[in-house]
Every structure is written in C-alpha cells, then in structure tokens.
N, C-alpha and C. Protein backbone atom coordinates (compact mmCIF):
# COMPACT_ATOMS: atom_id res chain seq x y z
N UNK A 1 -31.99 -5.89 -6.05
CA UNK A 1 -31.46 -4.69 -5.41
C UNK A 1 -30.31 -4.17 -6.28
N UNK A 2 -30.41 -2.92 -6.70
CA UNK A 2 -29.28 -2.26 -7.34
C UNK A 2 -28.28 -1.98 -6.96
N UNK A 3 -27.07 -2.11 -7.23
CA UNK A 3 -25.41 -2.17 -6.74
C UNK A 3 -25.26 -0.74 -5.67
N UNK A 4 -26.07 0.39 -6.36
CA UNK A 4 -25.86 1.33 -5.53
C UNK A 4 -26.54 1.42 -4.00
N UNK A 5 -27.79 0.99 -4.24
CA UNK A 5 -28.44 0.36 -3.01
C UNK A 5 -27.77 -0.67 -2.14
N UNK A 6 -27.01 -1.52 -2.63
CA UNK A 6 -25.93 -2.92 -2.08
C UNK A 6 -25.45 -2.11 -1.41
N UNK A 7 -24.20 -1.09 -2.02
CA UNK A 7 -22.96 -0.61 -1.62
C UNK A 7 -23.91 0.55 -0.30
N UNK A 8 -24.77 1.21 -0.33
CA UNK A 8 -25.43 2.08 0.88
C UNK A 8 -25.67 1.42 2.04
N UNK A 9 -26.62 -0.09 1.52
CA UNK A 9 -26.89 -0.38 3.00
C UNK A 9 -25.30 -1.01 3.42
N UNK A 10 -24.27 -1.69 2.67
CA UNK A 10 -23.25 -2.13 3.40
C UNK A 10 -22.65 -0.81 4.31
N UNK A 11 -22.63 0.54 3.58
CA UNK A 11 -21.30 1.14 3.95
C UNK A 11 -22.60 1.91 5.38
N UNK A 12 -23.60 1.40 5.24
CA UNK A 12 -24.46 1.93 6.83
C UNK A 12 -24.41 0.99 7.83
N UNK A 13 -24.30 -0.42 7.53
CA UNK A 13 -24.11 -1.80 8.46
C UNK A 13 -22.65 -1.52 9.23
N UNK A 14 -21.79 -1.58 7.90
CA UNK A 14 -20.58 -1.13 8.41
C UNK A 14 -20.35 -0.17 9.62
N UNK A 15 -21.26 1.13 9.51
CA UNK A 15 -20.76 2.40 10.11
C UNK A 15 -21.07 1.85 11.63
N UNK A 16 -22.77 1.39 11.35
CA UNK A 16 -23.42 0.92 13.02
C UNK A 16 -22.28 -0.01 13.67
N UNK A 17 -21.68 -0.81 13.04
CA UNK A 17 -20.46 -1.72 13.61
C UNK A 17 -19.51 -0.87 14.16
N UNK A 18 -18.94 0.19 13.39
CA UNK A 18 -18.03 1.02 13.82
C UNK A 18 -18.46 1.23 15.36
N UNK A 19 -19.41 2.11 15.20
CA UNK A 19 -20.14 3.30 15.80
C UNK A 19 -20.41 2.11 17.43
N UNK A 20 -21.01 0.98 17.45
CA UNK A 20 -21.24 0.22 18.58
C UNK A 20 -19.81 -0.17 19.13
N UNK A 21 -19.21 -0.41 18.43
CA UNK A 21 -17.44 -0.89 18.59
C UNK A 21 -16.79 0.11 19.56
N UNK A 22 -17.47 1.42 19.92
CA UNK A 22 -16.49 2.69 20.61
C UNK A 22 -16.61 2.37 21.62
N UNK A 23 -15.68 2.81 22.67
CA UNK A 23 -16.12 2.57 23.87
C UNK A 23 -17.34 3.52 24.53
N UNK A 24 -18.16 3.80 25.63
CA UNK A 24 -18.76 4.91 25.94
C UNK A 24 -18.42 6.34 26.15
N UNK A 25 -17.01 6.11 26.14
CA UNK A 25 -16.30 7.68 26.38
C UNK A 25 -15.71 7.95 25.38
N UNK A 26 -16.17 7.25 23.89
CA UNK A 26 -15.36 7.99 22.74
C UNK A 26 -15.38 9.33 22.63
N UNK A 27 -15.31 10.24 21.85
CA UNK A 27 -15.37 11.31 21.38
C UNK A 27 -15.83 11.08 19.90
N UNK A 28 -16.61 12.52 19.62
CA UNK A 28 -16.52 12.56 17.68
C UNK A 28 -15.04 12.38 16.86
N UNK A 29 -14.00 12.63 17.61
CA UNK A 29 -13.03 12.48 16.65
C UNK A 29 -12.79 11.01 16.94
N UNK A 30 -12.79 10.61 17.71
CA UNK A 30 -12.63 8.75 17.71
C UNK A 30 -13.23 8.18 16.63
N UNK A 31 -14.45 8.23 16.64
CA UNK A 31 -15.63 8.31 15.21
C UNK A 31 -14.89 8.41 14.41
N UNK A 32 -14.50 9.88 13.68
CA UNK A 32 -14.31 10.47 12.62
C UNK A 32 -12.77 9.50 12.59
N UNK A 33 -12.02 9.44 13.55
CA UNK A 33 -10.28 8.82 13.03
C UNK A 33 -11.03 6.93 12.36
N UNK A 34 -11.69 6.28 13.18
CA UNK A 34 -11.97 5.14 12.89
C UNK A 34 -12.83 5.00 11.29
N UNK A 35 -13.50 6.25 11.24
CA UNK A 35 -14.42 6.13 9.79
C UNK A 35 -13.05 6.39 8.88
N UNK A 36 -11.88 6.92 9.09
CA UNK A 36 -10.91 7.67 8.05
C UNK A 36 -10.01 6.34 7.85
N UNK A 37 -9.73 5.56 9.07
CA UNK A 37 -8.90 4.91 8.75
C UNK A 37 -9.60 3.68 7.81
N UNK A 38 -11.18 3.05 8.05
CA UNK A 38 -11.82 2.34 6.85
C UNK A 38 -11.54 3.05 5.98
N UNK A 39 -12.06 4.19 5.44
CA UNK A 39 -12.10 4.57 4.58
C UNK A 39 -10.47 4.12 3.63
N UNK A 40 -9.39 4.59 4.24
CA UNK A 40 -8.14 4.44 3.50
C UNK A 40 -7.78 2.37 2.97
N UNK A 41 -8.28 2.08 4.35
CA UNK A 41 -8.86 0.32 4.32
C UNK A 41 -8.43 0.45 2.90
N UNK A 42 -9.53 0.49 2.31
CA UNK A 42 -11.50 -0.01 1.79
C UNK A 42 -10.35 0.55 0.57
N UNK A 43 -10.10 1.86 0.19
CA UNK A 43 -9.66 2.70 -0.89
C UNK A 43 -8.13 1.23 -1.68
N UNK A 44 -7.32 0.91 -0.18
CA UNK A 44 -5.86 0.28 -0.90
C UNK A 44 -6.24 -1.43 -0.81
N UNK A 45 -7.27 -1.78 -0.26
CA UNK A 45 -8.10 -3.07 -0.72
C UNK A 45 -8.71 -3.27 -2.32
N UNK A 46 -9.83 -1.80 -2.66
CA UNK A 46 -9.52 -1.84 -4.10
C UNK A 46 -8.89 -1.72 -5.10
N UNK A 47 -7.91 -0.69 -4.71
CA UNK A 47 -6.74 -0.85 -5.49
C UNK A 47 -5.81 -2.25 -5.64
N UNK A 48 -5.53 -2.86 -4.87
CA UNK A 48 -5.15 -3.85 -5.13
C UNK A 48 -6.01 -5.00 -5.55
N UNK A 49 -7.55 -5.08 -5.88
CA UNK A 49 -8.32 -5.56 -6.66
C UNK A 49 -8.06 -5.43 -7.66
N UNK A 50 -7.76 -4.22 -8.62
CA UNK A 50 -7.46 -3.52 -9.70
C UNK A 50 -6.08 -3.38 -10.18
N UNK A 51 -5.08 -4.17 -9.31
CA UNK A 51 -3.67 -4.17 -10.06
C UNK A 51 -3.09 -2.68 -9.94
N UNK A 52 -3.59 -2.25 -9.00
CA UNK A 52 -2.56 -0.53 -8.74
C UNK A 52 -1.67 -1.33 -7.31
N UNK A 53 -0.44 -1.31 -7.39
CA UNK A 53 0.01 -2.24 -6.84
C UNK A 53 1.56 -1.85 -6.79
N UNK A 54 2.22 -1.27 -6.20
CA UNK A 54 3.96 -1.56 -6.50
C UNK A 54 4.92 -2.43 -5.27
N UNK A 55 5.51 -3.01 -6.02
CA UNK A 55 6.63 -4.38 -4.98
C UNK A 55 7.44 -3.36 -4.45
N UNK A 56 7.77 -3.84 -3.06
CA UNK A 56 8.51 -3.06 -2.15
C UNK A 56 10.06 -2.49 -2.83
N UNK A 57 10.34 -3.72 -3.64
CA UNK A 57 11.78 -3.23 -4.43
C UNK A 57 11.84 -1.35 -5.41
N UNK A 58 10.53 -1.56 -5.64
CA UNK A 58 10.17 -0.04 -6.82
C UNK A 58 9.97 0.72 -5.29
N UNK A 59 9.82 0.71 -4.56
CA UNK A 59 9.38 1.75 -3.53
C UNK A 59 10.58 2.19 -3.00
N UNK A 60 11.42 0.93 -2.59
CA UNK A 60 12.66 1.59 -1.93
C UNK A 60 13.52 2.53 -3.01
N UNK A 61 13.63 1.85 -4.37
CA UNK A 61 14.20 1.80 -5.24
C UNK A 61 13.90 3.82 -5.39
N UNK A 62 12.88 3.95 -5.86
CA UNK A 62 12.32 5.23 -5.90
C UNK A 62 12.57 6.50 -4.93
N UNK A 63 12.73 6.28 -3.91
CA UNK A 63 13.45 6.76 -2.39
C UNK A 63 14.20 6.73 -1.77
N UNK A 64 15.54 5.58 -2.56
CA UNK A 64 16.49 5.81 -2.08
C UNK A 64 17.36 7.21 -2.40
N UNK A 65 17.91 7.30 -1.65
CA UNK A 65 19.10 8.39 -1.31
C UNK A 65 19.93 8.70 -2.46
C-alpha cells in the first residue's frame, strides 16, 4: 500500500472516530471545531518530529515587554 493511500485511509478512520465520538445533538460546527482542532494536533506533533521547536525561555524572551 502506498504512503498516500496509508495516510487517506488513516485520516478517514480517524474522521469516523471523530464523527461517532459527538454526542447526538452535535451540530456541523461541533464537527468542523473538533476536525480543526486535530488538524492543529496533527500540524505541532509534526513539527516537533522535525525539530521546529522553540523553549519557553525564546518565547517569553521574544514578548517580553
């Protein structure tokens, strides 16, 4: 099975998990907030696979006053 095929059926397994996880009175935006917030997940999980990464000291450091 090809990586792109891997990554489709996961990110469809995934969704049905989402999607059964609502309660019966969700709404589409319940949906849509729960798919956004994986999504951001998924995005600062790989980044930090990949060493995009800054220590809390550079953050404050950067914003302080």
């Amino acid at each position: 099975m090809s990586s792109a095929i891997a990554k489709r059926k996961n990110v469809k397994s995934s969704a049905i998990k989402l999607v059964r996880g609502l309660s019966p009175s969700s709404t589409w935006d319940d949906l849509m907030y729960r798919i956004y917030v994986r999504q951001k997940i998924d995005a600062g999980l790989a980044d930090i696979r990949v060493g995009r990464v800054h220590s809390h000291a550079a953050i404050r450091k950067e914003f302080a006053a």
